[in-house]
C-alpha atoms as a PDB file:
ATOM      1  CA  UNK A   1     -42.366 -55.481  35.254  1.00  0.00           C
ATOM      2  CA  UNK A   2     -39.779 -56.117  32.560  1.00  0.00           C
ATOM      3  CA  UNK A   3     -39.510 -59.590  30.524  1.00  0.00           C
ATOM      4  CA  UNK A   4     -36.912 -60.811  28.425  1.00  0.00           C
ATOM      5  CA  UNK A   5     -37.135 -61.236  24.345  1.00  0.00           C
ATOM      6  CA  UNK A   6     -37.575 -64.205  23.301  1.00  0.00           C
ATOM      7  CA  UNK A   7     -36.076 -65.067  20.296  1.00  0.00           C
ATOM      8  CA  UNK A   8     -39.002 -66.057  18.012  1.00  0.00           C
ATOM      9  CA  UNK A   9     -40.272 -62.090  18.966  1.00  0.00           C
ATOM     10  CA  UNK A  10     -37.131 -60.652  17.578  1.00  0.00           C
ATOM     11  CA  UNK A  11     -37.129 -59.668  14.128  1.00  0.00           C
ATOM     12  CA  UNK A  12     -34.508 -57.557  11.974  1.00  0.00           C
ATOM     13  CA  UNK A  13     -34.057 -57.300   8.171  1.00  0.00           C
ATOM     14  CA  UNK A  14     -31.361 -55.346   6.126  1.00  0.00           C
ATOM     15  CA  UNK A  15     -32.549 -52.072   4.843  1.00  0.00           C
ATOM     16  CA  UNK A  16     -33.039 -51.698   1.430  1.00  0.00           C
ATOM     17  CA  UNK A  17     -30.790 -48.537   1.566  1.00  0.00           C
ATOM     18  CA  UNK A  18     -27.364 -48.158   1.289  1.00  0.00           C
ATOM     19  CA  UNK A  19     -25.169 -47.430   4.255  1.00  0.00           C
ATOM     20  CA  UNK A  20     -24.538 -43.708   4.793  1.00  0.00           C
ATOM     21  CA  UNK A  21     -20.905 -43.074   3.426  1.00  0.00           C
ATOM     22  CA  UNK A  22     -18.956 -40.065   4.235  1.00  0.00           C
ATOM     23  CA  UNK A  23     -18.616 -38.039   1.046  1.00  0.00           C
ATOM     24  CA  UNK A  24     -14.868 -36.129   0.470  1.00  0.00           C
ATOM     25  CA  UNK A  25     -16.603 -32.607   0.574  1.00  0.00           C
ATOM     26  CA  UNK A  26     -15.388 -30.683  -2.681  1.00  0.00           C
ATOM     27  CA  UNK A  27     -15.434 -27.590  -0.850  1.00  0.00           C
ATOM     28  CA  UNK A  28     -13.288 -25.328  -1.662  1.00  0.00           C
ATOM     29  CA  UNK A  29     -13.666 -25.618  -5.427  1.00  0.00           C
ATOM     30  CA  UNK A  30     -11.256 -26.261  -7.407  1.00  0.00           C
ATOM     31  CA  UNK A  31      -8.777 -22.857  -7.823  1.00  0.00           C
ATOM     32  CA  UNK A  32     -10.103 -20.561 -10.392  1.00  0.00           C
ATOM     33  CA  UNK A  33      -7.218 -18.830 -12.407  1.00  0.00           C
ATOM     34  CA  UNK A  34      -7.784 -15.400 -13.201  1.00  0.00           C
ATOM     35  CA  UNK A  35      -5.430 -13.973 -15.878  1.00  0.00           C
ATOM     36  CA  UNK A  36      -5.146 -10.298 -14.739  1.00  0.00           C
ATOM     37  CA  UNK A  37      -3.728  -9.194 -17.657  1.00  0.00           C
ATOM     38  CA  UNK A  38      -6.569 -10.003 -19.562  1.00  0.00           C
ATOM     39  CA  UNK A  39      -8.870  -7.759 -17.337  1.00  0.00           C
ATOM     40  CA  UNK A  40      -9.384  -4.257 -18.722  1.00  0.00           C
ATOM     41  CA  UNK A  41      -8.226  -2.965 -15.111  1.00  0.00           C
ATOM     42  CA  UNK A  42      -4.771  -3.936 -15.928  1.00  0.00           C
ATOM     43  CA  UNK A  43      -2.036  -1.670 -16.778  1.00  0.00           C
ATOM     44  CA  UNK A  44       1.308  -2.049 -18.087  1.00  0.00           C
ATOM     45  CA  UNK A  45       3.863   0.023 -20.701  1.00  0.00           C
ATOM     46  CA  UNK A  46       7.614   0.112 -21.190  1.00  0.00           C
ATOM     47  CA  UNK A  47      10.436   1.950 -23.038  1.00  0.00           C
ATOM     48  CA  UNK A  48      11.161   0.632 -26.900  1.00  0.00           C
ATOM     49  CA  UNK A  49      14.529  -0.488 -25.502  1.00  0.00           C
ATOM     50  CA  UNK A  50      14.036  -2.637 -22.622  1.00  0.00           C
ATOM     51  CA  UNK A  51      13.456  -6.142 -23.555  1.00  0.00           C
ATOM     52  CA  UNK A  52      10.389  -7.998 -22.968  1.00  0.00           C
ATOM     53  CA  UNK A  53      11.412 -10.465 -20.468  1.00  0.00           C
ATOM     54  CA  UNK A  54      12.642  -7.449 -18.172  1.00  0.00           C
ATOM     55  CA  UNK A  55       9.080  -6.490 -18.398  1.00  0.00           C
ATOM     56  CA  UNK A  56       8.051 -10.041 -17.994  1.00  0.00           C
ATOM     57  CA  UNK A  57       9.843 -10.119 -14.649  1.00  0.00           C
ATOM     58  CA  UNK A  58       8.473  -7.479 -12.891  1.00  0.00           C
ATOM     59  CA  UNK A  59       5.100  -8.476 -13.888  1.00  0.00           C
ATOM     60  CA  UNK A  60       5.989 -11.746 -11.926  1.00  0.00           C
ATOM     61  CA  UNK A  61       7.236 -10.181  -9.118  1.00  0.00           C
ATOM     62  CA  UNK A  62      11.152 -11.006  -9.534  1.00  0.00           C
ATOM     63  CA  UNK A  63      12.713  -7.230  -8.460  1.00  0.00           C
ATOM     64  CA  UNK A  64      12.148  -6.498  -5.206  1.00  0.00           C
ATOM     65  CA  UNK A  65      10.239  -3.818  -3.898  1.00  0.00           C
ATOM     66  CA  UNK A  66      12.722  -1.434  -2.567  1.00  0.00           C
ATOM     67  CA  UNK A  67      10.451   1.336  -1.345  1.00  0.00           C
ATOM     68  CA  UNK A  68       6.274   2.043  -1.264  1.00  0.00           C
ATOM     69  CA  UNK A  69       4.336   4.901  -1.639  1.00  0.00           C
ATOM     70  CA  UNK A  70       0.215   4.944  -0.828  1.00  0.00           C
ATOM     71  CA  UNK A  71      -2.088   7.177  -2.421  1.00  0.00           C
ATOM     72  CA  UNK A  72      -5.353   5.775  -1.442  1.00  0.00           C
ATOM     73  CA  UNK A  73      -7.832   8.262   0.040  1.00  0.00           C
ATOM     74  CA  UNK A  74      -5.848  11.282  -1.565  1.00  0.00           C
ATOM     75  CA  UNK A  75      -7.138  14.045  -3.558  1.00  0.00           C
ATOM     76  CA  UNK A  76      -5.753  14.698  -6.552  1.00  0.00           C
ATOM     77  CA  UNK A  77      -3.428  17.684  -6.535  1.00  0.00           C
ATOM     78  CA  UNK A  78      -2.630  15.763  -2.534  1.00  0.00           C
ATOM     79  CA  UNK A  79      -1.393  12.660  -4.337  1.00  0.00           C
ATOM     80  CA  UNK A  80       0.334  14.273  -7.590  1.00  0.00           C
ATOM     81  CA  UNK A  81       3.000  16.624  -5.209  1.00  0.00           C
ATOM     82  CA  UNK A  82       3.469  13.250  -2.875  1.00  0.00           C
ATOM     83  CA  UNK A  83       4.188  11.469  -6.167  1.00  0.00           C
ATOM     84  CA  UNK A  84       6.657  14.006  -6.992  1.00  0.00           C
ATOM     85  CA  UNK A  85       8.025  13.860  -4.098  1.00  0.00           C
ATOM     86  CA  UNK A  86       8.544   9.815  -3.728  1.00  0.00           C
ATOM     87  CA  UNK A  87       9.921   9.739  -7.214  1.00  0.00           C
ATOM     88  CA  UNK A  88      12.342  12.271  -6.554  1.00  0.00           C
ATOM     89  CA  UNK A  89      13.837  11.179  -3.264  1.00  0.00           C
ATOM     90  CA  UNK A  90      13.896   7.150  -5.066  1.00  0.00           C
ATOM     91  CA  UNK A  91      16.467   8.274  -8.319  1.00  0.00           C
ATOM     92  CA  UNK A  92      18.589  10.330  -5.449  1.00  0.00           C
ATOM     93  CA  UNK A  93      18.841   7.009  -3.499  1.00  0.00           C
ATOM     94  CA  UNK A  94      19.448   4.957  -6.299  1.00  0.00           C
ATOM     95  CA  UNK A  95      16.059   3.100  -6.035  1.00  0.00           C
ATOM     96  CA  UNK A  96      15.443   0.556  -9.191  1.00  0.00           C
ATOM     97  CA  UNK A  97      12.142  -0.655  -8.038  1.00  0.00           C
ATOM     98  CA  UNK A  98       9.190   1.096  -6.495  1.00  0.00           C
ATOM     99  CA  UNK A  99       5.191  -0.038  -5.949  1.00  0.00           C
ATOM    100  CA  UNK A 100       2.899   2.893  -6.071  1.00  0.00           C
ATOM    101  CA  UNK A 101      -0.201   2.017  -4.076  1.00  0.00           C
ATOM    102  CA  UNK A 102      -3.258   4.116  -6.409  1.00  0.00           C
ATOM    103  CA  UNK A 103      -6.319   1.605  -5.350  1.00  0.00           C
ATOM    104  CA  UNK A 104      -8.492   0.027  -7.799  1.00  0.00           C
ATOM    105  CA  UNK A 105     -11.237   3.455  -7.641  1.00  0.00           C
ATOM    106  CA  UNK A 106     -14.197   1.288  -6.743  1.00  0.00           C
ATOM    107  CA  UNK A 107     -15.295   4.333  -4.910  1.00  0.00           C
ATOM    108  CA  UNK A 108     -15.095   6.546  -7.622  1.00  0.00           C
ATOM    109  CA  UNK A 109     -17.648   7.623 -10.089  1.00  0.00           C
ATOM    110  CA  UNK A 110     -16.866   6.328 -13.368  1.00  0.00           C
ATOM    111  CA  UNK A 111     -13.765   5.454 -13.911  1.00  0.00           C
ATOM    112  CA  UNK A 112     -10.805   5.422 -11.158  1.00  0.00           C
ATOM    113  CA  UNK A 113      -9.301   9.269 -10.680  1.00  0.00           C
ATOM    114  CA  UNK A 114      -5.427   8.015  -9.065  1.00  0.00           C
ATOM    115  CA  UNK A 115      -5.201   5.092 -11.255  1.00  0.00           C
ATOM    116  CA  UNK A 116      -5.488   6.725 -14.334  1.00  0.00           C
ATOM    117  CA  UNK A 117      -3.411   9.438 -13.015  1.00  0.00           C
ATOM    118  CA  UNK A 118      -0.753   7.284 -12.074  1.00  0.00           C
ATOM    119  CA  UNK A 119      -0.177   5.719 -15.155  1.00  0.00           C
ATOM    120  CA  UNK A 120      -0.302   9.353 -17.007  1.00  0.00           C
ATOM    121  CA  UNK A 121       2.485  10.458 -14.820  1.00  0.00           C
ATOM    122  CA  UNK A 122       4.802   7.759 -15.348  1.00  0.00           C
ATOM    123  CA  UNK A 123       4.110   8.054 -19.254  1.00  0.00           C
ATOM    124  CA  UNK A 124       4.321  11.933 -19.465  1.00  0.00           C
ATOM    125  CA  UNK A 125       5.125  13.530 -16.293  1.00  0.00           C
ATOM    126  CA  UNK A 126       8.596  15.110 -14.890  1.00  0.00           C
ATOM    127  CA  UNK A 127       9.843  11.635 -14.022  1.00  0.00           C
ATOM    128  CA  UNK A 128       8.937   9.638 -17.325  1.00  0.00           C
ATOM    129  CA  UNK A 129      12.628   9.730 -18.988  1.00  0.00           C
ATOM    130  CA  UNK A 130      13.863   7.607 -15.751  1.00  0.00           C
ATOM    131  CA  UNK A 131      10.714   4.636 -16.040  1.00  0.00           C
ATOM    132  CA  UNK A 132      12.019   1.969 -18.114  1.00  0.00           C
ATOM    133  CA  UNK A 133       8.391  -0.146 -17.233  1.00  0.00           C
ATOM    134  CA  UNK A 134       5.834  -0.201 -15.459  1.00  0.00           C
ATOM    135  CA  UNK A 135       2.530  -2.922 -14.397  1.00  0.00           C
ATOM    136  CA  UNK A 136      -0.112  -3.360 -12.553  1.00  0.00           C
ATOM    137  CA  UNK A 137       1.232  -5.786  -9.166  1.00  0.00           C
ATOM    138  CA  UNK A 138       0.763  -9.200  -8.379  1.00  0.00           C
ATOM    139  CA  UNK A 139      -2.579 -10.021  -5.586  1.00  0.00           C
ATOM    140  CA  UNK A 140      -0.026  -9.945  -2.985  1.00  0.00           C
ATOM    141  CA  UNK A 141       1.492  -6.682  -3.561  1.00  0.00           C
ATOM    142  CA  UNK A 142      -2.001  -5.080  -4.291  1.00  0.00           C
ATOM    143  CA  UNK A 143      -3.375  -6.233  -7.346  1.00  0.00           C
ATOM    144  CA  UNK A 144      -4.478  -3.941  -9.514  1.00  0.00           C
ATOM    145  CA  UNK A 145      -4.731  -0.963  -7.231  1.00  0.00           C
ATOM    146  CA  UNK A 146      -1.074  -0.775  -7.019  1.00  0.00           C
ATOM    147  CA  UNK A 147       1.453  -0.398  -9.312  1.00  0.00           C
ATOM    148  CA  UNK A 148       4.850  -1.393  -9.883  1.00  0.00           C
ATOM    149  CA  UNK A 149       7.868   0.586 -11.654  1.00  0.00           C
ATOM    150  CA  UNK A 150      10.835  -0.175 -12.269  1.00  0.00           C
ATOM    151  CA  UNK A 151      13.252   2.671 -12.508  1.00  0.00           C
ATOM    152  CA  UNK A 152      16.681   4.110 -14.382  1.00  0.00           C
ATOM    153  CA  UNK A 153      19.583   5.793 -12.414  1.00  0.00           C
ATOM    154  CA  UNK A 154      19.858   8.113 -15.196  1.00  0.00           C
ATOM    155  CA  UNK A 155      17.352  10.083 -17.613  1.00  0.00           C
ATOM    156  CA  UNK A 156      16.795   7.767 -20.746  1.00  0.00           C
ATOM    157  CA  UNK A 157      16.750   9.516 -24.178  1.00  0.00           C
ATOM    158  CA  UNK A 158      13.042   9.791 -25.525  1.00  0.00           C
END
């Protein structure tokens, strides 16, 4: 059997505690701003002659990547002749700006095998009279595992 409240038995009081409010979540954090050229992965070098906002540029990403070559998973002697080989067949097209794909060598032990090679090639290899610069890419190109160049028609002096 059910009976009704009766007024006098009905008692209520305000909580003590504030009302639950809905919080702006701070998720995600505010953007963290890595400087990669700060990092010791980073690479970069150019000619005396070319000026520093030309080198500035393709640090920022302003040529345009005209043709790609990946030497992730490659052994060394594998990835030097396909170098070669990409480098050669760009300067007969005409190409001004290339991204070499090396990888970061995380998987290596000690310090990364392509990278390093990479850069030693474009500073002293067959092909280094036609790099006017070189650096390490922007996060959407690859980061630093890859590797932009930007190139010369014709074979600079020195």
């Amino acid at each position: 059997m059910v009976k009704p409240f009766r007024e006098k038995n009905f008692y209520y009081s305000i909580s003590p505690k504030e009302p639950f409010k809905i919080r702006e979540k701070e998720w995600p954090p505010h953007k963290i701003e890595i400087k990669l050229p700060l990092t010791s992965e980073y690479m970069e070098g150019k000619r005396k002659s070319v000026n520093p906002e030309t080198l500035w540029k393709l640090k920022e990403g302003y040529f345009s990547i005209q043709a790609t070559l990946n030497l992730r998973g490659l052994f060394l002697e594998e990835a030097r002749l396909l170098f070669e080989d990409f480098m050669e067949n760009a300067l007969k097209k005409g190409l001004s700006c290339v991204l070499i794909i090396h990888g970061r060598g995380l998987s290596s032990r000690g310090e990364p095998v392509l990278k390093k090679k990479v850069r030693e090639w474009l500073e002293r290899g067959p092909f280094r009279k036609f790099v006017l610069a070189y650096a390490s890419a922007r996060p959407c190109d690859g980061g630093l595992g890859a590797t932009y160049v930007l190139l010369s028609s014709r074979p600079l002096k020195r």
